[in-house]
N, C-alpha and C. Protein backbone atom coordinates (compact mmCIF):
# COMPACT_ATOMS: atom_id res chain seq x y z
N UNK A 1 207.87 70.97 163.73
CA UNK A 1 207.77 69.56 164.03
C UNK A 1 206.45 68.97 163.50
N UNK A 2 205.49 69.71 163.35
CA UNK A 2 203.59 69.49 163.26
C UNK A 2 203.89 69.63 161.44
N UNK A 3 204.33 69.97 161.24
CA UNK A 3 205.10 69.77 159.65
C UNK A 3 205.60 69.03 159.16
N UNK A 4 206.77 68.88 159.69
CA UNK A 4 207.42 67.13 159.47
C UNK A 4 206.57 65.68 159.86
N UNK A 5 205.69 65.67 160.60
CA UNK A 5 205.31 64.65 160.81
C UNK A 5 204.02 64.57 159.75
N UNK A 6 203.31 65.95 159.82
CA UNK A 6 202.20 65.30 158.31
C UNK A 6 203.25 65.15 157.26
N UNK A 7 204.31 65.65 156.85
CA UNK A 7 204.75 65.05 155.79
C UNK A 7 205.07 63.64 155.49
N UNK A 8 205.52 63.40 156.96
CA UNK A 8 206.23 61.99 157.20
C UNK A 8 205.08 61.14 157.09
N UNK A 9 203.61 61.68 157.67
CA UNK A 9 202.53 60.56 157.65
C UNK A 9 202.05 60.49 156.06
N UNK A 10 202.30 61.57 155.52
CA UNK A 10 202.02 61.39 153.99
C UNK A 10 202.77 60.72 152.51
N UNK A 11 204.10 60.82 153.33
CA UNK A 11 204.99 60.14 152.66
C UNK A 11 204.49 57.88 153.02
N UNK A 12 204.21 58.16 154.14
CA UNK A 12 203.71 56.64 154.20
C UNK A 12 202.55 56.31 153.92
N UNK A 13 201.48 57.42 154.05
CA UNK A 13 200.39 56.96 152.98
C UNK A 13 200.85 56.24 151.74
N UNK A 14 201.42 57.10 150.53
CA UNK A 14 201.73 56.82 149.21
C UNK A 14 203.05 55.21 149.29
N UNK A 15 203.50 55.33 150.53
CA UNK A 15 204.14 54.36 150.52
C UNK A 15 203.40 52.57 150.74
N UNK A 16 202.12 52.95 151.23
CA UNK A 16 201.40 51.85 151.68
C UNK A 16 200.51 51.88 150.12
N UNK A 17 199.85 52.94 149.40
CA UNK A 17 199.64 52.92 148.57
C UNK A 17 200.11 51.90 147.31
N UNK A 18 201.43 52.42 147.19
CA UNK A 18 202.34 52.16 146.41
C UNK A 18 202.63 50.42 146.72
N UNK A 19 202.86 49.91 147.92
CA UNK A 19 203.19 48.53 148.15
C UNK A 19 201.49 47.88 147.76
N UNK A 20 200.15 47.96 147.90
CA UNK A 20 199.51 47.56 147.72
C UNK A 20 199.25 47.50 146.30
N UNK A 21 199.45 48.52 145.42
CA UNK A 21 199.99 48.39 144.04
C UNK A 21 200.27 47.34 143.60
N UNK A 22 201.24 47.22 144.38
CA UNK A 22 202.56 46.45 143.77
C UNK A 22 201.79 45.14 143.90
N UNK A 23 201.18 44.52 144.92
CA UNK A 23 201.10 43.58 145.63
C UNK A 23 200.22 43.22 144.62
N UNK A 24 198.63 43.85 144.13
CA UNK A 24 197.92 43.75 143.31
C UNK A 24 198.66 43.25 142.05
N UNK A 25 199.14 43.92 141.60
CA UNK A 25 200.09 43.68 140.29
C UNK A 25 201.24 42.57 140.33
N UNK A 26 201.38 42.00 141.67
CA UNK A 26 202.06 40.50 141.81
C UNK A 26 201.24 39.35 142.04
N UNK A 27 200.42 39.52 142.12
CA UNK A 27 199.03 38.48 142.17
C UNK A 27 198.49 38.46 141.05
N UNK A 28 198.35 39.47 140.05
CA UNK A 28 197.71 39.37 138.90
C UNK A 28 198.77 38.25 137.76
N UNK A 29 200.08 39.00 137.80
CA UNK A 29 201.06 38.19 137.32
C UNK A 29 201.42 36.87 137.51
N UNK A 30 201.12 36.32 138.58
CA UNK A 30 200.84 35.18 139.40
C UNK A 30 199.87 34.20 138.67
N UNK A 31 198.82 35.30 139.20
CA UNK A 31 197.51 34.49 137.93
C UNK A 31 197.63 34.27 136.72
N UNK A 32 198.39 34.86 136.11
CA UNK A 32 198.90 34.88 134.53
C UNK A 32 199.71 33.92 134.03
N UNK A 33 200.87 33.88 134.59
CA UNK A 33 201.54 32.74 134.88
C UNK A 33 201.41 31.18 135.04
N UNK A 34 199.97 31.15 135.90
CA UNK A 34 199.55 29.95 136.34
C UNK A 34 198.49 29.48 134.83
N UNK A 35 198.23 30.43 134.54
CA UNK A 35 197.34 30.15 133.12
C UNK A 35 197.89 29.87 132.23
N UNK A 36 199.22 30.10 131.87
CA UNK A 36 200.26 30.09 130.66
C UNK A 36 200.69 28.65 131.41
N UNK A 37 201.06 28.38 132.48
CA UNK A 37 201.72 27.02 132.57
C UNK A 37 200.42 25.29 132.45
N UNK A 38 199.19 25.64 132.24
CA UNK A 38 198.40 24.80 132.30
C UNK A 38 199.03 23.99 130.15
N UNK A 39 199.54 24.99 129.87
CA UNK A 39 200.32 25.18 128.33
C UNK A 39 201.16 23.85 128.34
N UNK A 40 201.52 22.74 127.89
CA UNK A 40 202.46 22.13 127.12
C UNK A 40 203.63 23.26 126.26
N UNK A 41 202.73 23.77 125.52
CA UNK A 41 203.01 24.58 124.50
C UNK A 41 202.25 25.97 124.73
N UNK A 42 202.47 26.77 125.05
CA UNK A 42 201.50 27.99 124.85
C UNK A 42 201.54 28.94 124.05
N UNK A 43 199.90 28.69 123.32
CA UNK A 43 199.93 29.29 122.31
C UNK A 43 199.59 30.99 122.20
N UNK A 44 201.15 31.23 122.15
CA UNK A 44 201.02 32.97 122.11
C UNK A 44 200.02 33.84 121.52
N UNK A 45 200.18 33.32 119.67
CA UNK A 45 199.37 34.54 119.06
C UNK A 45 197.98 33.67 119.11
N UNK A 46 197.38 33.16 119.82
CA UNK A 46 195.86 32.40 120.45
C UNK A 46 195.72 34.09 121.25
N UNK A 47 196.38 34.24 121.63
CA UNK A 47 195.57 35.03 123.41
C UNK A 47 196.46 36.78 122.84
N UNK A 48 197.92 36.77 122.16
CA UNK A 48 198.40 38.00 121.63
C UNK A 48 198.61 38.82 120.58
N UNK A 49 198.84 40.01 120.26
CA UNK A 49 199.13 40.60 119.12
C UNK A 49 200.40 40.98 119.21
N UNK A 50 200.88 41.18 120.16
CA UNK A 50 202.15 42.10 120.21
C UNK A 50 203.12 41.33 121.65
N UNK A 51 203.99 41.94 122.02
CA UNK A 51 205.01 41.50 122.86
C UNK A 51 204.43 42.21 123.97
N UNK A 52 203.81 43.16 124.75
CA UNK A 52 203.51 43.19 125.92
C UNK A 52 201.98 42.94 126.53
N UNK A 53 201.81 42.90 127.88
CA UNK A 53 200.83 42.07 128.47
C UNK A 53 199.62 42.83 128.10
N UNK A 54 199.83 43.99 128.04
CA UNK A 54 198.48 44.82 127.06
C UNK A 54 198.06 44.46 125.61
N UNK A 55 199.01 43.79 125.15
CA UNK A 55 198.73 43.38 124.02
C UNK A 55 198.00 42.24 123.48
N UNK A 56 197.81 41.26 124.96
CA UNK A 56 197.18 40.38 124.90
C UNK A 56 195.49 39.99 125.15
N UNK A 57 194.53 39.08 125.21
CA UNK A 57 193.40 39.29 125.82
C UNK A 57 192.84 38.02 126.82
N UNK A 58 191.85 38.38 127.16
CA UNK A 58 191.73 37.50 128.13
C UNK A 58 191.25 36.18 127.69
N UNK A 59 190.59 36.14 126.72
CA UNK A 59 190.49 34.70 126.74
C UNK A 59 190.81 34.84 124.87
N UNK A 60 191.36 32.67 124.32
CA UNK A 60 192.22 33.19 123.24
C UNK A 60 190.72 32.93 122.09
N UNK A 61 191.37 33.53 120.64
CA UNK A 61 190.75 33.91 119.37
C UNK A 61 189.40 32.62 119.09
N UNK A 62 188.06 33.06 118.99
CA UNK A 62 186.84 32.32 119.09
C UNK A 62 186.57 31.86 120.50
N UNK A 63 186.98 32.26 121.20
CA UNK A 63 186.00 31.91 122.89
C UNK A 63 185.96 33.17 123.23
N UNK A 64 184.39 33.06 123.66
CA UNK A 64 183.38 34.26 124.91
C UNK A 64 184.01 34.27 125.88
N UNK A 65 184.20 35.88 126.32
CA UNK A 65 184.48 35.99 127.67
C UNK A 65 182.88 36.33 128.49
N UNK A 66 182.97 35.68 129.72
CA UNK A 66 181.81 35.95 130.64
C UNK A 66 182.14 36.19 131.70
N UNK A 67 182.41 37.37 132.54
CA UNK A 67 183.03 37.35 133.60
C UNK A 67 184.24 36.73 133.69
N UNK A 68 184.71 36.31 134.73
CA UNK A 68 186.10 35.55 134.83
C UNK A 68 186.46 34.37 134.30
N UNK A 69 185.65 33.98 132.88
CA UNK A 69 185.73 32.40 132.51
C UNK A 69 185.84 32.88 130.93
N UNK A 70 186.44 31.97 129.80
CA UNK A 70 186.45 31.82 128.59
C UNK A 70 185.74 30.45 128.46
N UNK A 71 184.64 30.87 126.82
CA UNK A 71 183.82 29.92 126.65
C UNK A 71 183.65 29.73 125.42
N UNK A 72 183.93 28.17 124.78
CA UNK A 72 184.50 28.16 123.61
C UNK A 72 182.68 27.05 122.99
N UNK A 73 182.14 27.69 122.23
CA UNK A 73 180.68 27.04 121.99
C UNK A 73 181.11 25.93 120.62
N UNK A 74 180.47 24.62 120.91
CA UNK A 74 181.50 23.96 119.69
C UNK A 74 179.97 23.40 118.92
N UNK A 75 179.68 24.30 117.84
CA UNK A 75 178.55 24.43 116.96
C UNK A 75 178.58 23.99 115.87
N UNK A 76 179.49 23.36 115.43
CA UNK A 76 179.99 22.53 114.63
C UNK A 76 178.09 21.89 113.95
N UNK A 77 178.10 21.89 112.44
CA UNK A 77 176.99 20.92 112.16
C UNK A 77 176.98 19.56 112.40
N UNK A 78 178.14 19.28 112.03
CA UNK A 78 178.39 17.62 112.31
C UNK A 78 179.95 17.34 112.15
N UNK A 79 180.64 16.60 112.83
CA UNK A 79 180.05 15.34 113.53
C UNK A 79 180.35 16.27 114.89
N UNK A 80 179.24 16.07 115.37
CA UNK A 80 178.37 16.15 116.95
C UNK A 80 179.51 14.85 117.97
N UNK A 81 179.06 15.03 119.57
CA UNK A 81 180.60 14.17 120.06
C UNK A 81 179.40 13.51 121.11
N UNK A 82 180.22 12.62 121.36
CA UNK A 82 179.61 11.76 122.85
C UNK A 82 180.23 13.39 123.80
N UNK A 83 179.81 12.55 125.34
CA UNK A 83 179.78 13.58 126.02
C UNK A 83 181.13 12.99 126.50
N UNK A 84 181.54 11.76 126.72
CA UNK A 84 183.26 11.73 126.93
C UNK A 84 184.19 12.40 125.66
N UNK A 85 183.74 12.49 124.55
CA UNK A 85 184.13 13.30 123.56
C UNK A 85 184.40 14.68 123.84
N UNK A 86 183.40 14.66 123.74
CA UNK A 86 183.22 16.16 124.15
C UNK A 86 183.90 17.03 125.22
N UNK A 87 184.29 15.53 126.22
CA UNK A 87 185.25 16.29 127.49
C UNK A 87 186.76 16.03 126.77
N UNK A 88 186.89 15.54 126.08
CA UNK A 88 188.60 15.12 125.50
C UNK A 88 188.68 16.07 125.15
N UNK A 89 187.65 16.77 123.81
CA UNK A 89 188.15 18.10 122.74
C UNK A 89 188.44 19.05 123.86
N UNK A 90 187.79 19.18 124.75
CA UNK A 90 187.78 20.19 125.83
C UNK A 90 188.84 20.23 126.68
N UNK A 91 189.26 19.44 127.25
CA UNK A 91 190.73 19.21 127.37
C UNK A 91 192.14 19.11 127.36
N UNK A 92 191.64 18.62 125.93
CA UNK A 92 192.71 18.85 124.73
C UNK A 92 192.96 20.52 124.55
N UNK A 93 191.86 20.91 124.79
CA UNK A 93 192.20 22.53 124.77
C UNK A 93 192.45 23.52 126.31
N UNK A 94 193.16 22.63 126.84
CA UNK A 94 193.22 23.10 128.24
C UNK A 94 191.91 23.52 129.00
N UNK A 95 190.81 22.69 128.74
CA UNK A 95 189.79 23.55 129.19
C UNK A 95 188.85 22.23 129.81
N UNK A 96 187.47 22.39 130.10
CA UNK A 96 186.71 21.39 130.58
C UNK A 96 185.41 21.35 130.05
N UNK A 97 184.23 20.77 130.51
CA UNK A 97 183.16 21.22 130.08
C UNK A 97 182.48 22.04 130.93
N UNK A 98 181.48 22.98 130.69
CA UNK A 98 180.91 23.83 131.04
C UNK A 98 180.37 23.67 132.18
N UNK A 99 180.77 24.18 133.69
CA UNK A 99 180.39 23.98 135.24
C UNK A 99 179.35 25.36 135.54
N UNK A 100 178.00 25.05 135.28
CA UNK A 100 177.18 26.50 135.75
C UNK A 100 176.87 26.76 136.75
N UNK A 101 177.73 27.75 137.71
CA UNK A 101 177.53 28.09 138.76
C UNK A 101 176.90 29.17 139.28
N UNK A 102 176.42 29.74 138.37
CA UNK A 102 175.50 31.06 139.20
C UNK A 102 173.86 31.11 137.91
N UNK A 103 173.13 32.05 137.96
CA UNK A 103 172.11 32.25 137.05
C UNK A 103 172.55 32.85 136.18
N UNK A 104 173.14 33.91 136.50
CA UNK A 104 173.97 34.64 135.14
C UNK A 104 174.85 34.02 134.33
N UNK A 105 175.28 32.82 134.97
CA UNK A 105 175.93 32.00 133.48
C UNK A 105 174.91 30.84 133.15
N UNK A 106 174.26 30.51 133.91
CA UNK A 106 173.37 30.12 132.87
C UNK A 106 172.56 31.01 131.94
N UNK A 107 172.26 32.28 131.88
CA UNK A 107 171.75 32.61 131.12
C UNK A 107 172.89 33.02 129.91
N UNK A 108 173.50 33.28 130.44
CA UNK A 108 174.96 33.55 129.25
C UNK A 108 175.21 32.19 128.33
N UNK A 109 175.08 30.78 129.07
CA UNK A 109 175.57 29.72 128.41
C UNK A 109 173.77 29.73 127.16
N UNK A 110 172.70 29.55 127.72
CA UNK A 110 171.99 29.31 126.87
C UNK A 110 171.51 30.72 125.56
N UNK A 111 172.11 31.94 126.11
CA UNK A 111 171.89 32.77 125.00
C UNK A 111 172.89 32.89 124.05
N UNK A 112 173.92 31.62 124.18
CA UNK A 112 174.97 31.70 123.32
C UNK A 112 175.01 30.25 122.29
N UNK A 113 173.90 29.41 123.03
CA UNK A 113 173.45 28.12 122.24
C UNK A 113 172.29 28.91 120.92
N UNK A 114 172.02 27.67 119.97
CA UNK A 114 171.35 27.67 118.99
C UNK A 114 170.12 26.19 119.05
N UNK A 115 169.08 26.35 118.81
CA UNK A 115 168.51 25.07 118.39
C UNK A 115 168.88 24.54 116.83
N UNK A 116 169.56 23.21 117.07
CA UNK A 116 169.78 22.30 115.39
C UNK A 116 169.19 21.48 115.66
N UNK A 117 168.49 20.59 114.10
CA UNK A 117 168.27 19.68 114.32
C UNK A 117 166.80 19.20 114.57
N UNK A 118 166.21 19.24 115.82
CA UNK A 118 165.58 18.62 116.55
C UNK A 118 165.70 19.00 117.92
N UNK A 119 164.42 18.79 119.02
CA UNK A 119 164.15 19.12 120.10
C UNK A 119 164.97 18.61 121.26
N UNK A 120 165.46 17.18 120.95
CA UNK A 120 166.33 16.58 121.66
C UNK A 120 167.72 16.68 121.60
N UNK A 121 168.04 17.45 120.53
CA UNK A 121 169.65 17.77 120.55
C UNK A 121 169.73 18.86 121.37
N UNK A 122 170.80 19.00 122.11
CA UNK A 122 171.19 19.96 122.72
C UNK A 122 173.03 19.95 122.86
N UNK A 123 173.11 20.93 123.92
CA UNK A 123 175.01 21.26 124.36
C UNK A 123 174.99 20.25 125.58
N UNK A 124 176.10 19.69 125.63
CA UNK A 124 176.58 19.14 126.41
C UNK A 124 177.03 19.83 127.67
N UNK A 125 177.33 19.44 129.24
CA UNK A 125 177.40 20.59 130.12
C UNK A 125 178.29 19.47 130.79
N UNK A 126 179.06 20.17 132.11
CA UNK A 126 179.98 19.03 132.55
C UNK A 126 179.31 18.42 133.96
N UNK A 127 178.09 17.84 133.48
CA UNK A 127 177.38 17.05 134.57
C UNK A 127 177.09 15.96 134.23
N UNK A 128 177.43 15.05 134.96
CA UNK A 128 177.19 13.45 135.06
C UNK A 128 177.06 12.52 135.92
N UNK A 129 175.77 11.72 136.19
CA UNK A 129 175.55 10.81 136.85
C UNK A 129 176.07 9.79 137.41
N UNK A 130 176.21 9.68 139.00
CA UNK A 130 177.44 9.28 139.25
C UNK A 130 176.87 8.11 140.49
N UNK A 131 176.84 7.16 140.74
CA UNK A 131 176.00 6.38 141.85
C UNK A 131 174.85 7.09 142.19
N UNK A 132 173.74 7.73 141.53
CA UNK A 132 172.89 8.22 141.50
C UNK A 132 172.39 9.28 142.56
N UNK A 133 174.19 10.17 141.48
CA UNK A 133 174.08 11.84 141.99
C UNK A 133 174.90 12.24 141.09
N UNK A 134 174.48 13.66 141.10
CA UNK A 134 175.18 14.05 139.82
C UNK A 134 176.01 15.28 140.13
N UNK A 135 177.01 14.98 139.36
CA UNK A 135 178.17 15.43 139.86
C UNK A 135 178.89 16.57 138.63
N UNK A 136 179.40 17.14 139.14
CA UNK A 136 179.99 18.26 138.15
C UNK A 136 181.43 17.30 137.87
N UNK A 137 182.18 17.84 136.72
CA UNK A 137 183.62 17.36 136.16
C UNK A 137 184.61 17.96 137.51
N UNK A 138 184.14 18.80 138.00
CA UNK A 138 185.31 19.23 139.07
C UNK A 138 185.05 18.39 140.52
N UNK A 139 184.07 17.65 140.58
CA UNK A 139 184.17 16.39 141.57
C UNK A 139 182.92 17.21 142.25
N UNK A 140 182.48 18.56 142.42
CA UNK A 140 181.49 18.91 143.39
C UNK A 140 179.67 18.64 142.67
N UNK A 141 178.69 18.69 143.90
CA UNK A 141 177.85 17.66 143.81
C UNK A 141 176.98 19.12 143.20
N UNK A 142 175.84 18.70 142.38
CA UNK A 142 175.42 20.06 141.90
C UNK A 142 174.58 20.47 143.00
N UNK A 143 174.62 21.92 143.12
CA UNK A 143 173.37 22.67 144.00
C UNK A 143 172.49 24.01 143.10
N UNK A 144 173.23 23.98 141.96
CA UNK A 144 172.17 24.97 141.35
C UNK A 144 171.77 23.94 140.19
N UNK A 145 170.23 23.91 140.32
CA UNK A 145 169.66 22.78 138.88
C UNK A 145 168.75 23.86 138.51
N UNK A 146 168.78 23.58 137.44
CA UNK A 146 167.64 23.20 136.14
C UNK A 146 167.22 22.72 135.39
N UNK A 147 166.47 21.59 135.61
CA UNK A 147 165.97 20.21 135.04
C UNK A 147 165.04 20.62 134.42
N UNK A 148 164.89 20.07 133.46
CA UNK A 148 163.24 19.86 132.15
C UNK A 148 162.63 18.98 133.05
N UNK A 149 160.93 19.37 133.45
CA UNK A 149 160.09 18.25 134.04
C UNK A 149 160.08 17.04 133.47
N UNK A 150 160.17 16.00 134.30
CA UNK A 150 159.69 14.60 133.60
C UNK A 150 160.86 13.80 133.07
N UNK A 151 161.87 13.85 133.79
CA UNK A 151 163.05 13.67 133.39
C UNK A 151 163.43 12.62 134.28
N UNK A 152 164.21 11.20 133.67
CA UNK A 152 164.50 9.81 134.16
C UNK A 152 165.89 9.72 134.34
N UNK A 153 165.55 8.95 135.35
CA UNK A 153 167.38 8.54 135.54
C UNK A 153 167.93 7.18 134.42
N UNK A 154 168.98 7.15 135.25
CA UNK A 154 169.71 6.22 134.09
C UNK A 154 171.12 6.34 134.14
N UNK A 155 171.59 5.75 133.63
CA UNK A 155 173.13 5.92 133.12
C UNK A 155 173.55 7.42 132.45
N UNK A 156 173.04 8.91 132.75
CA UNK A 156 172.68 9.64 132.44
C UNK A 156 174.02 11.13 132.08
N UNK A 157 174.05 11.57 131.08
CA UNK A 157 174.66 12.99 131.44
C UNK A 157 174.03 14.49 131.42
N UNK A 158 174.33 15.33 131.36
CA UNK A 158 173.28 16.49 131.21
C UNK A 158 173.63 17.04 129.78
N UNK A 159 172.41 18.12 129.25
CA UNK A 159 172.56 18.39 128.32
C UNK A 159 171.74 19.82 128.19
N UNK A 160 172.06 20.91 127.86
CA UNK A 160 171.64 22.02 127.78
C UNK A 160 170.92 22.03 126.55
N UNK A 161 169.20 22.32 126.51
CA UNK A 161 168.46 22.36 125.35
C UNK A 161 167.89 24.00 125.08
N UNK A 162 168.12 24.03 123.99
CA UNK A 162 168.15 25.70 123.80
C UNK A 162 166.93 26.55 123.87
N UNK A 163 165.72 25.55 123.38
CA UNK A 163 164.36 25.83 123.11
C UNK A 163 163.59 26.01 124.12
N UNK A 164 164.05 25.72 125.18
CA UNK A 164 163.41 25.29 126.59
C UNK A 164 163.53 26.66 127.77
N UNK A 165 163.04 27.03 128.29
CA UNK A 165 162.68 27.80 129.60
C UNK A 165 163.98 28.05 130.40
N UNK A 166 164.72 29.03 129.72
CA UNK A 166 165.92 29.14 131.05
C UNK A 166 165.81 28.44 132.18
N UNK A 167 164.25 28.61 133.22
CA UNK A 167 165.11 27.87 134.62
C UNK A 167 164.73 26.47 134.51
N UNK A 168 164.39 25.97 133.37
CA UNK A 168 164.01 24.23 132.93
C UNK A 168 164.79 23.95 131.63
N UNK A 169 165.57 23.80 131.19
CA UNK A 169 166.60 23.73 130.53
C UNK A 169 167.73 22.76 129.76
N UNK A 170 167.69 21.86 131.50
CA UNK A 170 168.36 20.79 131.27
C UNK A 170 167.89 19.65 130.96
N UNK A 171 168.43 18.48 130.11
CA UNK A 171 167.74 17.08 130.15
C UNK A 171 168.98 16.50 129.98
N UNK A 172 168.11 15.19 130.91
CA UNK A 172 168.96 14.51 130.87
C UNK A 172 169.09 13.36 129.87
N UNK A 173 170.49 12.56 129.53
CA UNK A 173 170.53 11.87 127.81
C UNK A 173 171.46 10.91 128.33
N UNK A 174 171.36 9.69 127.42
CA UNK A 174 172.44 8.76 127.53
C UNK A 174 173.89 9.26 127.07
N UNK A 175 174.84 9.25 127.79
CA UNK A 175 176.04 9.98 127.55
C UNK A 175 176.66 9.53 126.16
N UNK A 176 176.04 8.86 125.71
CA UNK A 176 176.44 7.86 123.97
C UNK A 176 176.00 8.70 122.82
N UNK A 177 174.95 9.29 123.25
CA UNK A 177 174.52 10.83 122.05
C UNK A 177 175.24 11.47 122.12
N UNK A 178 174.80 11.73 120.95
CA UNK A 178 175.73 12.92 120.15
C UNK A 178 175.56 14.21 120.11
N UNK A 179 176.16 14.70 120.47
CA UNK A 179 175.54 16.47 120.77
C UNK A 179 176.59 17.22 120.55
N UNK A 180 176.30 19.09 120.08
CA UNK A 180 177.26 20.22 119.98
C UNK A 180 177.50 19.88 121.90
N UNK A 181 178.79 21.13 122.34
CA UNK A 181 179.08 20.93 123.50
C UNK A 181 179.49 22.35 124.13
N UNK A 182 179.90 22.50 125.09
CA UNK A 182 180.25 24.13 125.36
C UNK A 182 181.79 24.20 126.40
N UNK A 183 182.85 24.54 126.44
CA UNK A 183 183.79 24.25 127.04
C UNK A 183 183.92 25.44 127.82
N UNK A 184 184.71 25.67 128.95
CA UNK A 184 184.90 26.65 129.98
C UNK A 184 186.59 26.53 130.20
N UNK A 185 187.08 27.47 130.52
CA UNK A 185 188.11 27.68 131.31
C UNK A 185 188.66 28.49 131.65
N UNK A 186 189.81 29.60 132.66
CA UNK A 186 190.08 30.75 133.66
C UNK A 186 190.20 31.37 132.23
N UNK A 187 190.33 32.62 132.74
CA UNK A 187 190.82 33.28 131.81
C UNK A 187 192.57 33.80 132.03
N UNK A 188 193.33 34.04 130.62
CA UNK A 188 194.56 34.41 130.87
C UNK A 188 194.93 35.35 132.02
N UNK A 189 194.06 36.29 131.49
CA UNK A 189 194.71 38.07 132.10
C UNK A 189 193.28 38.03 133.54
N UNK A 190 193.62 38.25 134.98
CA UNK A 190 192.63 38.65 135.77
C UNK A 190 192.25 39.73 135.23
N UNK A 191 190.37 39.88 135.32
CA UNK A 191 189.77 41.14 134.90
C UNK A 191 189.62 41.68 136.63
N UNK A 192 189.54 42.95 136.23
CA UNK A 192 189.16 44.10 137.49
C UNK A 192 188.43 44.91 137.16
């Protein structure tokens, strides 16, 4: 009987095993799914090589992966975009502008910028002045900054300058300049 029952308790180990598996692997698919339907059109060979889900990657052909986000750097020499520009192209590509939420992506976003140009050009970021607060593109109010000292308000958007001090970084610009820009969005496949 002291036999049958460790078997029986071992047979439901692998069975609880096995459903948590599963469960993992229906949530991932889930997530996958929800990324492919943000698609009008989804563009397969962007993100695949082949017909199965291994065959694909997480974020599609010319965008950085950084952790759980794809990041598409738009370095273009010219023509440079307003910063409502800059949110259309971004868009247009199922994506947004760049929301920096921890230190490690800011350091990821500025070691992936270049200085062109001049001191005042920089990347565009998805922050903008809003009844005088500034607000991320996803509606939340910022709590991680890094501002360049000496910096004015105004009718203002943010702008990532490359030359500048990781935790001083940002300046702020009339959203009518023209600047490269940096876009964000999930990635296809959940990483683990």
């Amino acid at each position: 009987m002291a036999a049958e029952n460790k078997q029986l308790m071992s047979r439901i180990r692998d069975l609880v095993n096995t459903t948590e598996e599963l469960m993992r692997d229906r949530d991932d698919l889930n997530y996958t799914l929800r990324a492919i339907l943000k698609y009008d059109s989804f563009p397969v060979s962007a993100f695949c090589s082949g017909p199965m889900v291994s065959d694909c990657n997480p974020c599609q052909s010319g965008w950085l992966l950084f952790q759980d986000k794809c990041y598409l750097f738009y370095n273009q020499d010219a023509p440079w975009k307003t910063w409502q520009q800059s949110r259309m192209i971004c868009r247009e590509k199922f994506a947004d502008l760049v929301i920096i939420d921890s230190p490690g992506e800011q350091r990821f976003i500025s070691d992936h910028t270049e200085y062109y140009y001049d001191k005042y050009l920089g990347y565009w970021i998805g922050l903008k002045e809003s009844n005088n607060t500034w607000v991320w593109v996803d509606g939340r109010n910022v709590s991680l900054e890094y501002w360049a000292a000496g910096e004015e308000a105004g009718d203002q958007c943010a702008q990532l300058i490359h030359d500048k001090p990781l935790t001083e970084n940002w300046n702020k610009n009339n959203c009518i300049m023209q600047n490269r820009f940096v876009c964000e969005t999930e990635t296809l496949i959940r990483l683990r």
